[in-house]
C-alpha atoms as a PDB file:
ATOM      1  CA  UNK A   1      -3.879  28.185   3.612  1.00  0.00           C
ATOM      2  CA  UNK A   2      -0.110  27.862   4.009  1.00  0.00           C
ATOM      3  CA  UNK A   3      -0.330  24.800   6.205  1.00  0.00           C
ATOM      4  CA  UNK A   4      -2.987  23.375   4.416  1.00  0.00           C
ATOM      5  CA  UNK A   5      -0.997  23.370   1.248  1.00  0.00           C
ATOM      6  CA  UNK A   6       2.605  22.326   2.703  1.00  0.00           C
ATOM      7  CA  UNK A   7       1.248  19.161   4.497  1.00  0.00           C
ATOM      8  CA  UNK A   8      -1.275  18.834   1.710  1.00  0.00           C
ATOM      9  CA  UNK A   9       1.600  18.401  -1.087  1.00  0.00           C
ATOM     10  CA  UNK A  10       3.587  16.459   1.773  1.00  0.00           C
ATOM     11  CA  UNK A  11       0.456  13.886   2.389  1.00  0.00           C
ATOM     12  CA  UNK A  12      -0.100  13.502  -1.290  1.00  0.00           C
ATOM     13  CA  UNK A  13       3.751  12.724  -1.839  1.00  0.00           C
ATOM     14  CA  UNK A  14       3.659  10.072   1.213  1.00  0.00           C
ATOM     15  CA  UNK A  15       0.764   8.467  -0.001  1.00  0.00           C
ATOM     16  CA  UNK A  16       1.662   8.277  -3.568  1.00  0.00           C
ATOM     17  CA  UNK A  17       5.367   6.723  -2.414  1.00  0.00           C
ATOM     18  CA  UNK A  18       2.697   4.069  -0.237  1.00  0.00           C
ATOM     19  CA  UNK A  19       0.894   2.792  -3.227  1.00  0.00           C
ATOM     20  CA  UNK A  20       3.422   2.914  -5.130  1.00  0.00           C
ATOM     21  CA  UNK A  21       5.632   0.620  -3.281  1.00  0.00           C
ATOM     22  CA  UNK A  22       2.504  -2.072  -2.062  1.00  0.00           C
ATOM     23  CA  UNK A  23       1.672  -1.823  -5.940  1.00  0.00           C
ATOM     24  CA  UNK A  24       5.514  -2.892  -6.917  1.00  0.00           C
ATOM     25  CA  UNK A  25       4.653  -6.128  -4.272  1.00  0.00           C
ATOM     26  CA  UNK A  26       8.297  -5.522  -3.466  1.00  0.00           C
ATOM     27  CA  UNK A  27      10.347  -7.639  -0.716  1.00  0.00           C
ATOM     28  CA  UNK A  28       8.818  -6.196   2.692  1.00  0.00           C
ATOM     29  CA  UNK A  29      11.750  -5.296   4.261  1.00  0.00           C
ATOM     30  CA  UNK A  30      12.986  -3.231   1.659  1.00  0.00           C
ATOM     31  CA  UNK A  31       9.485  -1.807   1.472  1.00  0.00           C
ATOM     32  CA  UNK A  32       9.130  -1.226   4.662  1.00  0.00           C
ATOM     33  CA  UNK A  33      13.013   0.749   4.702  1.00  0.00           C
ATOM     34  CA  UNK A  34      11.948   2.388   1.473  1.00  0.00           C
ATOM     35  CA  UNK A  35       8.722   4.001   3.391  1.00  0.00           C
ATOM     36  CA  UNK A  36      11.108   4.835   6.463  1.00  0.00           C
ATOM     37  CA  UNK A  37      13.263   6.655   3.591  1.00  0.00           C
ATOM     38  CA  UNK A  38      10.636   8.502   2.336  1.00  0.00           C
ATOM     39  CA  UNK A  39       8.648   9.322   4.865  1.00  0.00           C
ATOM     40  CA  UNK A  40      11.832  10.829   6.454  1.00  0.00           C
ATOM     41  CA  UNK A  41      12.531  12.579   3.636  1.00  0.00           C
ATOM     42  CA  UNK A  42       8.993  14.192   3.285  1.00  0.00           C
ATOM     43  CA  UNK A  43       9.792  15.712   6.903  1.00  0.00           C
ATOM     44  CA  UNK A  44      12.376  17.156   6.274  1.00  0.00           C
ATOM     45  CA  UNK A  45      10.899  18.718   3.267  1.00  0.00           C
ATOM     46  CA  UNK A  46       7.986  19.378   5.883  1.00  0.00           C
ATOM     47  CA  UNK A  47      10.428  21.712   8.073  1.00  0.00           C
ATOM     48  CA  UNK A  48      12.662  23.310   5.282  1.00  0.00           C
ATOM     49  CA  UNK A  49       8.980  24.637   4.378  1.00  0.00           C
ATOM     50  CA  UNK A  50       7.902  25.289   8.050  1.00  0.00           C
ATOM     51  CA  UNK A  51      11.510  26.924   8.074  1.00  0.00           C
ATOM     52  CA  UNK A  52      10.731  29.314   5.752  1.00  0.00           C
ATOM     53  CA  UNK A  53       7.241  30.260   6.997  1.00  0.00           C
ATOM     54  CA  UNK A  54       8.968  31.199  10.584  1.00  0.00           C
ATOM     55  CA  UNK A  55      11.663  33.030   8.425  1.00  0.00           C
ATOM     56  CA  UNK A  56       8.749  35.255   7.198  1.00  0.00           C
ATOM     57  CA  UNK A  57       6.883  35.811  10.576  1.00  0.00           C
ATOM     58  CA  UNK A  58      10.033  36.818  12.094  1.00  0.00           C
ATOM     59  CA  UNK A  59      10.753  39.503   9.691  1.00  0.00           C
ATOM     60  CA  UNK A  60       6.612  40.484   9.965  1.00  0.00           C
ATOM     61  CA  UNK A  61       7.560  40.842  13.899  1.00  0.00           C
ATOM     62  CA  UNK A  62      10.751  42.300  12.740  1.00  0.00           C
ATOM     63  CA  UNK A  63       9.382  45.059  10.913  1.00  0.00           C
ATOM     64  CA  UNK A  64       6.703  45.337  13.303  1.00  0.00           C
ATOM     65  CA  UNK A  65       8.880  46.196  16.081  1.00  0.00           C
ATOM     66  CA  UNK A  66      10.617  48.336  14.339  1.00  0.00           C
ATOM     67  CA  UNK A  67       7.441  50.471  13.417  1.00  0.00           C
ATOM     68  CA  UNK A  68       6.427  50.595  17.292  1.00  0.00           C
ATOM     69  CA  UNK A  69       9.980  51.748  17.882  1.00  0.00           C
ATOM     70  CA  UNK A  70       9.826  54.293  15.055  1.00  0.00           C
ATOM     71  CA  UNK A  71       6.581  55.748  16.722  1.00  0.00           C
ATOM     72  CA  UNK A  72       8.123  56.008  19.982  1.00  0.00           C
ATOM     73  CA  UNK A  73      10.638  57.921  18.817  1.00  0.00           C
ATOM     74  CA  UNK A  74       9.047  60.146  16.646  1.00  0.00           C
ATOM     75  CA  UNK A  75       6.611  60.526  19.722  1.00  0.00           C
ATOM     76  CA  UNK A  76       9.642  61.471  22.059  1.00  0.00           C
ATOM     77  CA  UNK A  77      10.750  63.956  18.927  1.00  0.00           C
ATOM     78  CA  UNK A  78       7.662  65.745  18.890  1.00  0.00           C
ATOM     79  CA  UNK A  79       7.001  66.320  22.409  1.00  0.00           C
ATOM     80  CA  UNK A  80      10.617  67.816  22.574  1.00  0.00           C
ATOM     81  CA  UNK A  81      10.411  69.989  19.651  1.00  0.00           C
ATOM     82  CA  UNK A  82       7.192  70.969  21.199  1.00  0.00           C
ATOM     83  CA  UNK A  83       8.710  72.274  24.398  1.00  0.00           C
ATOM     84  CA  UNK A  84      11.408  73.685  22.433  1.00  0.00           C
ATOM     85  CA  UNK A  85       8.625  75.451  20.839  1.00  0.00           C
ATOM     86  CA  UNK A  86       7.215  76.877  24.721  1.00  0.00           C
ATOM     87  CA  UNK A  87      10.526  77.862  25.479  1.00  0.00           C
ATOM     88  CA  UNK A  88      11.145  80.288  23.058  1.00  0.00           C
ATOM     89  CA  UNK A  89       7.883  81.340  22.123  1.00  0.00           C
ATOM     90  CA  UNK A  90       8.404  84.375  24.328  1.00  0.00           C
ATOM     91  CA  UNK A  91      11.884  85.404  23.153  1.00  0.00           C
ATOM     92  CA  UNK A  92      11.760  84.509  19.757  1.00  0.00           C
ATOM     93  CA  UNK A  93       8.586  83.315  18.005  1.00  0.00           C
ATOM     94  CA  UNK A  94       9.723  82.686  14.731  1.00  0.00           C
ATOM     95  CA  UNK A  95      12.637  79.979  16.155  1.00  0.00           C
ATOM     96  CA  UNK A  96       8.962  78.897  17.997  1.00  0.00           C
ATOM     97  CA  UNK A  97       6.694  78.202  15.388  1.00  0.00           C
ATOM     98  CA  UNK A  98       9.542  76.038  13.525  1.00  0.00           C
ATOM     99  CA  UNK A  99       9.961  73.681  16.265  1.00  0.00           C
ATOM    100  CA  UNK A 100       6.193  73.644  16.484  1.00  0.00           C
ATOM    101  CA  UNK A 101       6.194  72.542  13.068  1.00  0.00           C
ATOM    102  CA  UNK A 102       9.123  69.661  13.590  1.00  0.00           C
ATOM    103  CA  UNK A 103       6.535  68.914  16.080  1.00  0.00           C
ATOM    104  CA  UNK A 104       4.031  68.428  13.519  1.00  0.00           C
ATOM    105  CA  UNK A 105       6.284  66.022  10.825  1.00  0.00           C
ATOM    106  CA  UNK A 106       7.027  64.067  14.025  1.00  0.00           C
ATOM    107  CA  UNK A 107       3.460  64.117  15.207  1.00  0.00           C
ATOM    108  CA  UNK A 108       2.981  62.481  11.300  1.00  0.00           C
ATOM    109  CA  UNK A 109       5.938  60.067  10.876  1.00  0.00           C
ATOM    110  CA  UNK A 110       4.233  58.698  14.594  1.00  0.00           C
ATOM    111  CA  UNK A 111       1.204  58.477  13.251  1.00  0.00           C
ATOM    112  CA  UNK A 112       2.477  56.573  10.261  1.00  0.00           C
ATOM    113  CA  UNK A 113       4.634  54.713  12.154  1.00  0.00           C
ATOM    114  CA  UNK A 114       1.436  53.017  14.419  1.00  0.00           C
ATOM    115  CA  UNK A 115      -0.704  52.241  11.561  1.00  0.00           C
ATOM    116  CA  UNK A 116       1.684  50.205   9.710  1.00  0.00           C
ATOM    117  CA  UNK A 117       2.498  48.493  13.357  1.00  0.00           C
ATOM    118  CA  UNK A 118      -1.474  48.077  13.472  1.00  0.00           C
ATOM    119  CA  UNK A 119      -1.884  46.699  10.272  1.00  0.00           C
ATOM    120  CA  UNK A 120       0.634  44.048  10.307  1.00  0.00           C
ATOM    121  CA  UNK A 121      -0.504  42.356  13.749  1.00  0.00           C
ATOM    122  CA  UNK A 122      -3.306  40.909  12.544  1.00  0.00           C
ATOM    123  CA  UNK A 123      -1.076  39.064   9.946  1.00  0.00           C
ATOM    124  CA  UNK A 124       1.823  38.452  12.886  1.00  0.00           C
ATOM    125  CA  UNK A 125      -1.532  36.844  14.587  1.00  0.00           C
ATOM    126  CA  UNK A 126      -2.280  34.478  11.865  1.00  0.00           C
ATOM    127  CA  UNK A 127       1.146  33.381  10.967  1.00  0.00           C
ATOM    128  CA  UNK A 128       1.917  33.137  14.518  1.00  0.00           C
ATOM    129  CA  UNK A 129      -1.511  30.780  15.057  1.00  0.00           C
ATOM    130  CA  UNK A 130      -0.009  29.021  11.496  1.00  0.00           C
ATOM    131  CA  UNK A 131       3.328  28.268  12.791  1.00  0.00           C
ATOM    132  CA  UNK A 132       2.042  26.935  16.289  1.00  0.00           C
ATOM    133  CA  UNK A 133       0.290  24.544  14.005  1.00  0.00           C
ATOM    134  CA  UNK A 134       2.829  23.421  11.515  1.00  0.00           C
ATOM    135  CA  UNK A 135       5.026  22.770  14.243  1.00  0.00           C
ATOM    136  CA  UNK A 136       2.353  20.490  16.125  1.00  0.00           C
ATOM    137  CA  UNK A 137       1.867  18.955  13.004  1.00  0.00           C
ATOM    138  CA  UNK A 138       5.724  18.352  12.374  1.00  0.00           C
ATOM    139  CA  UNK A 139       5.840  17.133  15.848  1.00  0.00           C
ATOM    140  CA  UNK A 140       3.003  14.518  14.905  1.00  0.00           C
ATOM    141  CA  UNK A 141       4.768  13.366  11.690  1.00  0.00           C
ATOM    142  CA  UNK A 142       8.094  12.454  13.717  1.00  0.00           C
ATOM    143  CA  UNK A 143       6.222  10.725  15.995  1.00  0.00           C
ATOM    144  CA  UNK A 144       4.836   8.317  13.375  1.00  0.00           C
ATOM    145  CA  UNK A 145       7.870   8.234  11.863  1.00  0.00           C
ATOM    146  CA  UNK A 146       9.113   7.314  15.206  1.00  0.00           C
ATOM    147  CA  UNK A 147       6.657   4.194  15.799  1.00  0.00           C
ATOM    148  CA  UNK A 148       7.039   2.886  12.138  1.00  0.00           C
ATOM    149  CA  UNK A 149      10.577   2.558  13.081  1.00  0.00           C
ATOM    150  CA  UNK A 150       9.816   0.810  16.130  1.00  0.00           C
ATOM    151  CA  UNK A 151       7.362  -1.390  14.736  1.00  0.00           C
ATOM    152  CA  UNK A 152       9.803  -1.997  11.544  1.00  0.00           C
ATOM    153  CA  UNK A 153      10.748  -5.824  13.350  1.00  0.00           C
ATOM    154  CA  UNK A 154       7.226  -6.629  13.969  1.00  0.00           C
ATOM    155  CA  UNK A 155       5.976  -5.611  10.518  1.00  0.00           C
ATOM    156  CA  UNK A 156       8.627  -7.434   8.810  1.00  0.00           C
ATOM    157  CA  UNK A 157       7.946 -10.673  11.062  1.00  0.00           C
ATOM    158  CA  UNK A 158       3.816 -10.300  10.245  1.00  0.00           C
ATOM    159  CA  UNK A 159       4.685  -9.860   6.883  1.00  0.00           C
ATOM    160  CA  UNK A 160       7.255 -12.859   6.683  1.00  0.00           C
ATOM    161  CA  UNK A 161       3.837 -14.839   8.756  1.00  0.00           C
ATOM    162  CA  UNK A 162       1.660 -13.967   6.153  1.00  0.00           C
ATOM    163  CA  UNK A 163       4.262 -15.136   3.267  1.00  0.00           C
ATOM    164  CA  UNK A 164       4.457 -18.161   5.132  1.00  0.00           C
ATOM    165  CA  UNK A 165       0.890 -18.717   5.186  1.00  0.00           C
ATOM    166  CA  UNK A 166      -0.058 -17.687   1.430  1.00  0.00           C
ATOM    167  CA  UNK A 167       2.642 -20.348   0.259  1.00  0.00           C
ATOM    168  CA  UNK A 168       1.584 -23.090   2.613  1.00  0.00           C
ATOM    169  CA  UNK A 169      -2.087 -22.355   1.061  1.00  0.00           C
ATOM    170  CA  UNK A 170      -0.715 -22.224  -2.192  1.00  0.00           C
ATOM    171  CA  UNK A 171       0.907 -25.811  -1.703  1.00  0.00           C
ATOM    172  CA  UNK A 172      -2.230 -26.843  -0.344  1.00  0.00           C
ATOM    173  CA  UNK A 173      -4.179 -26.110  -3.063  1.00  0.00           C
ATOM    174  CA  UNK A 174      -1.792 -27.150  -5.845  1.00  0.00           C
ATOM    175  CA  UNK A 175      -2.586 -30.891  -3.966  1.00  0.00           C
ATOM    176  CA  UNK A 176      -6.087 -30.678  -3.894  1.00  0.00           C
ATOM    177  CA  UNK A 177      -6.864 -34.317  -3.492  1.00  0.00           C
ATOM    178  CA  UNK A 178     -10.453 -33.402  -5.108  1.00  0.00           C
ATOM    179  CA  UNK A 179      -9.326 -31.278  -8.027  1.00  0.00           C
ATOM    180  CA  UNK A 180      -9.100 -33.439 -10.981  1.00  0.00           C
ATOM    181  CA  UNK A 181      -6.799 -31.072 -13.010  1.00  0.00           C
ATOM    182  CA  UNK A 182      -4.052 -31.338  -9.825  1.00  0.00           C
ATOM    183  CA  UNK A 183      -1.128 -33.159 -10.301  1.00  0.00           C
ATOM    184  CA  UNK A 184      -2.248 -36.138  -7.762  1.00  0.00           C
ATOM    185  CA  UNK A 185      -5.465 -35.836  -9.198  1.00  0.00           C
ATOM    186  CA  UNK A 186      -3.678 -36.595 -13.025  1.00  0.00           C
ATOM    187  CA  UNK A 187      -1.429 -39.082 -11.613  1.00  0.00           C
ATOM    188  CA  UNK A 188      -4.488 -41.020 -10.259  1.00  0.00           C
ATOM    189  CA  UNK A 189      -6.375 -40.737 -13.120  1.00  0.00           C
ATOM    190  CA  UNK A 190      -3.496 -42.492 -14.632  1.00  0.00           C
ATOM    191  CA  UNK A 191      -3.261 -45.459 -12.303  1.00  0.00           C
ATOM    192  CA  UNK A 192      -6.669 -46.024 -12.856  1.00  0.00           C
ATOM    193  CA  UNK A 193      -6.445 -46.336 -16.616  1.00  0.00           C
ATOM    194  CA  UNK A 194      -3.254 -48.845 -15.946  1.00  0.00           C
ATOM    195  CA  UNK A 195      -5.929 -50.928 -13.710  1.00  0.00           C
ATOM    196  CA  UNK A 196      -8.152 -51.041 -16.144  1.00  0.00           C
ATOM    197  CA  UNK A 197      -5.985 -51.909 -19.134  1.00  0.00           C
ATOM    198  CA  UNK A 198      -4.439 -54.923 -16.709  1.00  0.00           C
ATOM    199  CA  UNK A 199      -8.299 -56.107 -15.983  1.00  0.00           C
ATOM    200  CA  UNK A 200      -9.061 -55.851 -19.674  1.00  0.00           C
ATOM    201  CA  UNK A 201      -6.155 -58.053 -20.497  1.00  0.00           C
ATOM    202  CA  UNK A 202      -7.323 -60.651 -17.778  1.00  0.00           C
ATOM    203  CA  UNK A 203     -10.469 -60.842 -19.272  1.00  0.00           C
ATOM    204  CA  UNK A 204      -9.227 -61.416 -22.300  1.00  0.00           C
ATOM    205  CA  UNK A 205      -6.882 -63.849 -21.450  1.00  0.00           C
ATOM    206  CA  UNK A 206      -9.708 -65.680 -19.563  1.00  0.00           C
ATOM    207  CA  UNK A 207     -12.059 -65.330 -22.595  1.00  0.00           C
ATOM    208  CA  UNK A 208      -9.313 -66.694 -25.005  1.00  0.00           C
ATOM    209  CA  UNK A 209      -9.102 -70.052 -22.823  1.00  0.00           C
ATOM    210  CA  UNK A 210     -12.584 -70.425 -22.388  1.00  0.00           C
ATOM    211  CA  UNK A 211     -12.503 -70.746 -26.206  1.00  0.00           C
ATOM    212  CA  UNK A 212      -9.448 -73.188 -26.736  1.00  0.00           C
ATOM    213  CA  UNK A 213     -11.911 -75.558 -24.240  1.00  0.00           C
ATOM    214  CA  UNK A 214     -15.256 -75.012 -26.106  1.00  0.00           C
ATOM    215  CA  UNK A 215     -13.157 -75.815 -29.888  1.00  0.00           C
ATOM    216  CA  UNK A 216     -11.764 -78.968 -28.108  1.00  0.00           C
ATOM    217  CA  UNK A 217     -15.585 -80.237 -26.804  1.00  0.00           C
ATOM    218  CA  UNK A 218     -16.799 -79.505 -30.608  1.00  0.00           C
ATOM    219  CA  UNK A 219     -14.141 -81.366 -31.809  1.00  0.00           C
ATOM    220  CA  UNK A 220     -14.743 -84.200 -29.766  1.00  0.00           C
ATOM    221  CA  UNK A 221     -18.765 -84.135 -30.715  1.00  0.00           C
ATOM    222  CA  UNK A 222     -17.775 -83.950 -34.869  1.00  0.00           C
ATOM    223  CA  UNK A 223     -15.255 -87.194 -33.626  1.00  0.00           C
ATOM    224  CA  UNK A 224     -18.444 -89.069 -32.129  1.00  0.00           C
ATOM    225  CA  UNK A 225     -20.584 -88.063 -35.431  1.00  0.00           C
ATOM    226  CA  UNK A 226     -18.275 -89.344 -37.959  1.00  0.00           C
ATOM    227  CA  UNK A 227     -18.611 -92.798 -36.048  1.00  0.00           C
ATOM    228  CA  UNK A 228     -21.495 -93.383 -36.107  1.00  0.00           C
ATOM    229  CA  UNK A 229     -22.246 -92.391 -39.402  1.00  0.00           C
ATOM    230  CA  UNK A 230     -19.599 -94.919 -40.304  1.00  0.00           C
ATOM    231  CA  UNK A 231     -21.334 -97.628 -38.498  1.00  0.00           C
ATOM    232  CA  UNK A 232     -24.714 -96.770 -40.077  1.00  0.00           C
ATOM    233  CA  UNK A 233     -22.734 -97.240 -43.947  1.00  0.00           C
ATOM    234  CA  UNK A 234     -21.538-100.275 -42.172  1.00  0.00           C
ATOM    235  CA  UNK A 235     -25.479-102.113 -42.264  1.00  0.00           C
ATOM    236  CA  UNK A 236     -24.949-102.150 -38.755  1.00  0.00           C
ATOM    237  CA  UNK A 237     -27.213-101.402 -36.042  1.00  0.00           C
ATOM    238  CA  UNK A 238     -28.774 -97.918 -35.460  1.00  0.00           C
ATOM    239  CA  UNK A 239     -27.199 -96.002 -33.026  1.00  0.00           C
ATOM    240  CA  UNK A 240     -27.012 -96.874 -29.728  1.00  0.00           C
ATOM    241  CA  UNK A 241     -28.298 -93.322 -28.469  1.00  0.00           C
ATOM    242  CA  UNK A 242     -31.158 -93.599 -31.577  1.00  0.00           C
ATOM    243  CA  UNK A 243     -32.268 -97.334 -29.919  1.00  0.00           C
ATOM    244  CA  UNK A 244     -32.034 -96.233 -26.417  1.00  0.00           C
ATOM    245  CA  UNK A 245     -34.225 -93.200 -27.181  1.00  0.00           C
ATOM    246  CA  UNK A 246     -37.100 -95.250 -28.809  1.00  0.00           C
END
């Protein structure tokens, strides 16, 4: 449970500083310095906590020792107020019977003694097997801390690529040749309307000469009319056109 929740609240942390920083779409070099930062700093949040989970287990072995040492001794203080006991049963049994009794409290602070020492190794066990881990763990997280460092240059240079790229494509595609709503393709469209105001105003110019010529040939046919019409007031002949048609 303890190392589950220390490198749990130190994942969640890292993470959270991760999207945090792609969602900000900040330069990648500081982003990439910024995750170095933090990741750095979540270690050494990572050991202050591993710290004090070793702290504990050495005062668990601590006190543990110091329970086997209090049985020993209380062992060692019963067996000699025992023999006390057998050596002056005969002369005086009274001074006997006490030490057998300092035997006894001895005999009970021992047996005291080994069941808290037997109670707290399975705990020593556990935090023992829990500190083994947090330390590979820690071990793990410096080692990835170690490559992102080394592979800080090549990030930044994939990520300068990649830059590259997306604003090449961007320039592309604000050219599209095919796109009508580009810039070419509006600057085309406008050339196109020029060449076909120019045309128009051939044509017309064409058209308006075409009609000068047509006004002049009426003219001339009106001219040709009034003459002969004259000649027929005249009493002269009929027409020449008139006699060479009957």
């Amino acid at each position: 449970m303890t190392k589950q929740s220390i490198f749990g609240r130190i994942s969640t942390l890292v993470r959270a500083n991760i999207n945090s920083l792609l969602d900000s779409a900040e330069d990648p070099q500081k982003m990439i310095d910024q995750l170095v930062r933090d990741y750095t700093n979540s270690i050494a949040d990572a050991e202050s906590a591993i710290a004090e989970t070793i702290g504990n287990l050495r005062l668990l072995e601590r006190d543990h020792e110091e329970d086997v040492q209090a049985a020993t001794e209380w062992g060692n203080k019963a067996l000699a107020a025992s023999r006390k006991a057998d050596d002056v049963r005969a002369t005086n049994p009274a001074d006997a019977d006490k030490f057998d009794n300092l035997a006894k409290i001895a005999l009970q602070r021992q047996i005291s003694a080994e069941r808290e020492a037997r109670g707290a190794e399975p705990t020593i066990a556990s935090q023992t097997e829990i500190v083994d881990k947090l330390k590979s763990g820690l071990n793990g997280m410096k080692e990835k801390l170690g490559e992102l460092k080394n592979k800080r240059s090549e990030l930044l240079a994939r990520a300068k690529v990649a830059e590259a790229q997306t604003k090449v494509q961007d320039a592309v595609g604000s050219i599209n040749v095919l796109d009508p709503t580009s810039e070419l393709g509006r600057f085309e469209d406008k050339v196109r309307r020029q060449e076909a105001l120019a045309q128009g105003k051939i044509e017309l110019a064409a058209s308006s000469l075409d009609s000068q010529f047509e006004s002049l040939e009426d003219l001339g046919e009106l001219t040709e009319v009034e003459a002969r019409l004259a000649e027929l007031k005249a009493g002269g002949s009929a027409p020449r056109q008139a006699i060479e048609g009957s």
